[in-house]
C-alpha atoms as a PDB file:
ATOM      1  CA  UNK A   1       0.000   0.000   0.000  1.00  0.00           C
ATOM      2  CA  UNK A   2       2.713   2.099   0.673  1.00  0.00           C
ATOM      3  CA  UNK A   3       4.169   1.843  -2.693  1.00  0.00           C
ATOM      4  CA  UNK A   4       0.808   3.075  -4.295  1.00  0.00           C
ATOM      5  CA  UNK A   5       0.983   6.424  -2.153  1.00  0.00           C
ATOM      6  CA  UNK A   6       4.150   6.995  -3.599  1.00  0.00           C
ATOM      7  CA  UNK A   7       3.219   6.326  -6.684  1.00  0.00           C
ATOM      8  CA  UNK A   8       0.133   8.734  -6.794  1.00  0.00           C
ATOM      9  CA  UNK A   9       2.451  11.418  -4.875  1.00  0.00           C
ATOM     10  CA  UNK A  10       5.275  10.991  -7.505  1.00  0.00           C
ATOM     11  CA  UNK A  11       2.423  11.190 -10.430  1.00  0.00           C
ATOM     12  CA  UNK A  12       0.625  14.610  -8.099  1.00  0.00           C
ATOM     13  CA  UNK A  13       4.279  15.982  -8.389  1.00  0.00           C
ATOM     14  CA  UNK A  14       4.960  15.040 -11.815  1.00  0.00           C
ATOM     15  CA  UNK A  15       1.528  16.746 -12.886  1.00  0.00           C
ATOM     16  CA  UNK A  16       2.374  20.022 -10.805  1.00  0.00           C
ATOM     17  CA  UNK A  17       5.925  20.365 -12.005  1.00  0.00           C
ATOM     18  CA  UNK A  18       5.153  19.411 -15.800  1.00  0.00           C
ATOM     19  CA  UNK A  19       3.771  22.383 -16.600  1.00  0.00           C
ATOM     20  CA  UNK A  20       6.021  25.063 -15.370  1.00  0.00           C
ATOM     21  CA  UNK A  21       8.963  22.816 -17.258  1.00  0.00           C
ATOM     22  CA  UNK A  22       6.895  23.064 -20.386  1.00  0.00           C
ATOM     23  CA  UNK A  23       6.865  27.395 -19.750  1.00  0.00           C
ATOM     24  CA  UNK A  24      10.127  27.245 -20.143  1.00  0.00           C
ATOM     25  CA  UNK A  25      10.665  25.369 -23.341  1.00  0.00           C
ATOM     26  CA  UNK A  26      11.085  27.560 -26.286  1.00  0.00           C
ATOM     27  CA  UNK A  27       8.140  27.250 -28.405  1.00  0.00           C
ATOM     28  CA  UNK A  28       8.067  26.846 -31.892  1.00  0.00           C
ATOM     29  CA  UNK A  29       7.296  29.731 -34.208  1.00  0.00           C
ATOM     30  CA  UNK A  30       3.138  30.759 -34.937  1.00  0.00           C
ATOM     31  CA  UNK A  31       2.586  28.589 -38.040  1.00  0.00           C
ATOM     32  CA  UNK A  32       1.414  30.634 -41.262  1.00  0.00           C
ATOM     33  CA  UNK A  33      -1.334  30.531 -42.449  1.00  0.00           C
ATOM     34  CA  UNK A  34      -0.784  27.641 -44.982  1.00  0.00           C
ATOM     35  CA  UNK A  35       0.772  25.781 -41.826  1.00  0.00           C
ATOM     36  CA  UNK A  36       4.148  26.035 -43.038  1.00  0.00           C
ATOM     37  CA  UNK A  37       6.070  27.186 -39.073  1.00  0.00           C
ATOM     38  CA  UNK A  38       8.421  29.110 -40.796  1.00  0.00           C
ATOM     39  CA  UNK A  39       9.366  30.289 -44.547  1.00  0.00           C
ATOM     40  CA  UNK A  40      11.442  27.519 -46.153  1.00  0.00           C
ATOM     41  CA  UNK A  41      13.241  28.085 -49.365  1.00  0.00           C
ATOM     42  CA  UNK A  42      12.501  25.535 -52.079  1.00  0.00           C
ATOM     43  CA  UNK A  43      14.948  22.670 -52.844  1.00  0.00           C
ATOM     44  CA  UNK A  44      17.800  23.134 -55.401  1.00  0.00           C
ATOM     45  CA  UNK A  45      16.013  21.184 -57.768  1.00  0.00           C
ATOM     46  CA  UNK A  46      13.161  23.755 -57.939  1.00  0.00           C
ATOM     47  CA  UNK A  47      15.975  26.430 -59.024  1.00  0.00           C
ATOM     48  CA  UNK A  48      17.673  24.395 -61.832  1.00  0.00           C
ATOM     49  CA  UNK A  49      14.279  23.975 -63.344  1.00  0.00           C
ATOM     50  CA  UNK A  50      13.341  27.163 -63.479  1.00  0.00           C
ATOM     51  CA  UNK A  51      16.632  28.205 -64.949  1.00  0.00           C
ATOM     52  CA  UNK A  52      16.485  25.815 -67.720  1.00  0.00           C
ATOM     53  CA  UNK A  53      12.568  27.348 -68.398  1.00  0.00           C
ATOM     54  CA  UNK A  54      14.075  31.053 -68.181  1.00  0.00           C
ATOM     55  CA  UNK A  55      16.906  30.064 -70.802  1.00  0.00           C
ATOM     56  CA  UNK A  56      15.063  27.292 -73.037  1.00  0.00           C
ATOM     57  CA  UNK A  57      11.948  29.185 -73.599  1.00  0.00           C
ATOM     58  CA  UNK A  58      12.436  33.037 -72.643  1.00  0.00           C
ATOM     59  CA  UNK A  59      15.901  33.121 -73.880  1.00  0.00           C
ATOM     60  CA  UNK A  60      15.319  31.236 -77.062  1.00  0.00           C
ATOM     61  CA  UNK A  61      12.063  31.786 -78.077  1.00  0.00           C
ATOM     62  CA  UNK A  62      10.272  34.671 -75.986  1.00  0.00           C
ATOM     63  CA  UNK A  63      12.574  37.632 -75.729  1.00  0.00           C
ATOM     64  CA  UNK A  64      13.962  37.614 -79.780  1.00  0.00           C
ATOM     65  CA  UNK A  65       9.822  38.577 -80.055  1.00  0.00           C
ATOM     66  CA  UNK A  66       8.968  40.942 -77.292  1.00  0.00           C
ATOM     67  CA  UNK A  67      12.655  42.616 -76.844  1.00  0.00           C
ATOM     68  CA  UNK A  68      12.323  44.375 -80.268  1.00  0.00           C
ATOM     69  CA  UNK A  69       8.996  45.415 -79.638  1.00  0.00           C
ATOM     70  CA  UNK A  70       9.390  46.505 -76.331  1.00  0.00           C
ATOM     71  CA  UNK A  71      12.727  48.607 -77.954  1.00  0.00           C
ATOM     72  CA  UNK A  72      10.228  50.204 -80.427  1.00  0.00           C
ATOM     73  CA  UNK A  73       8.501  51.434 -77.119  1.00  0.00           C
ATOM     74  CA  UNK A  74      11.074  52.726 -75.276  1.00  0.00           C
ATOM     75  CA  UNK A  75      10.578  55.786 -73.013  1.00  0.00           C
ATOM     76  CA  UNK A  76       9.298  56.987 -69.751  1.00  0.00           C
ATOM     77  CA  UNK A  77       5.901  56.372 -69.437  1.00  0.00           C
ATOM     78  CA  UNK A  78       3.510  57.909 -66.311  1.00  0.00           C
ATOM     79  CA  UNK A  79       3.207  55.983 -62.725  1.00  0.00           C
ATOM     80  CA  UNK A  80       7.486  55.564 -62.721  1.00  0.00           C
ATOM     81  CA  UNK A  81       7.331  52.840 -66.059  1.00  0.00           C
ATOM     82  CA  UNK A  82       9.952  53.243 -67.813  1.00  0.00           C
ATOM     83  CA  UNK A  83      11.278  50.856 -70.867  1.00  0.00           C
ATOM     84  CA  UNK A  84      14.981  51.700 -71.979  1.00  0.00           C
ATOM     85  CA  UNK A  85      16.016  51.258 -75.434  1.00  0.00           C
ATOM     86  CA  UNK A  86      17.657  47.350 -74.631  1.00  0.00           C
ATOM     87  CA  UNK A  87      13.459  47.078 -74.027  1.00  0.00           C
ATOM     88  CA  UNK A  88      14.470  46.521 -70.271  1.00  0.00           C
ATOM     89  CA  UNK A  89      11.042  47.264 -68.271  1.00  0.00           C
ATOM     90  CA  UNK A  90      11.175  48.894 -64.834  1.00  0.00           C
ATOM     91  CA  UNK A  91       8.942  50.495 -62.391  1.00  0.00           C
ATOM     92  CA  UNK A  92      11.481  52.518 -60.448  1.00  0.00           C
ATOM     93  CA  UNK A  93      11.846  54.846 -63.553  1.00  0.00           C
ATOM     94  CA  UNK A  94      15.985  54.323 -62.903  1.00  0.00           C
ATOM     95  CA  UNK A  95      16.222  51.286 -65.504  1.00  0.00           C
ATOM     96  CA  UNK A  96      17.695  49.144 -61.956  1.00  0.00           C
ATOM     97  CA  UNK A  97      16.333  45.881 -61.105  1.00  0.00           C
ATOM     98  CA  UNK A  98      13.783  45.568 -64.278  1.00  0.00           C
ATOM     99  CA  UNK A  99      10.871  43.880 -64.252  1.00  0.00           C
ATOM    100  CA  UNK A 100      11.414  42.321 -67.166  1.00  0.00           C
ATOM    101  CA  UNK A 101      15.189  42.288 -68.587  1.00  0.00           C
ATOM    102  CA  UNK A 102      15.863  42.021 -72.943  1.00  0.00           C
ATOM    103  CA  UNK A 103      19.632  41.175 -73.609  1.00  0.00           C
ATOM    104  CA  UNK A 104      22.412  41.996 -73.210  1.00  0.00           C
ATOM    105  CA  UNK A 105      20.909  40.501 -69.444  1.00  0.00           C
ATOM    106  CA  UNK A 106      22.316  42.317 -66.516  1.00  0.00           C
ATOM    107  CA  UNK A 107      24.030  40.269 -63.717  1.00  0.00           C
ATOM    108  CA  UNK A 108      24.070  37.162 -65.426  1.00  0.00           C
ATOM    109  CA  UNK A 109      27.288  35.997 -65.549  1.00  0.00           C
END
């Protein structure tokens, strides 16, 4: 009988402490709202294939079409658009960091 009182003491304690060690365990981040805990980047393989899209089809196929007549268009046009005469498109009105980017493409290397 005596082992059974020390049993339900030991589980009384276990149930009072438990909860005061779990306030002190760091606690993982809020999920978003898709239920992902925290932003994680998408694996290699999801960057080589969009590479090999950007160069097979907008490299070979899309940009000798829409470059020239983007060139044709080139200018400063209201709300900061601006298309420079390579046909690069950019919001900033600078020509930096284009939105869309005809050859000779910058920081490609």
């Amino acid at each position: 009988m005596r082992h059974l009182r020390l049993a339900v003491v030991a589980l009384a304690l276990a149930m009072l402490v438990a909860p005061a060690a779990r306030a002190n365990t760091p606690q993982p981040a809020a999920p978003l709202p898709c239920g992902v805990p925290f932003p994680v980047p998408p694996p290699q393989d999801t960057f080589d294939i969009l590479t090999a899209i950007n160069n097979c089809v907008f490299v070979d196929h899309v940009d000798p079409v829409v470059c020239p007549e983007l060139q044709l268009l080139a200018g400063t046009y209201p709300g900061g658009l601006s298309i420079g005469p390579d046909g690069d498109v950019s919001l900033d009105g600078s020509g930096f960091n284009p939105l869309y980017d005809c050859p000779p493409y910058e920081g490609i290397s």
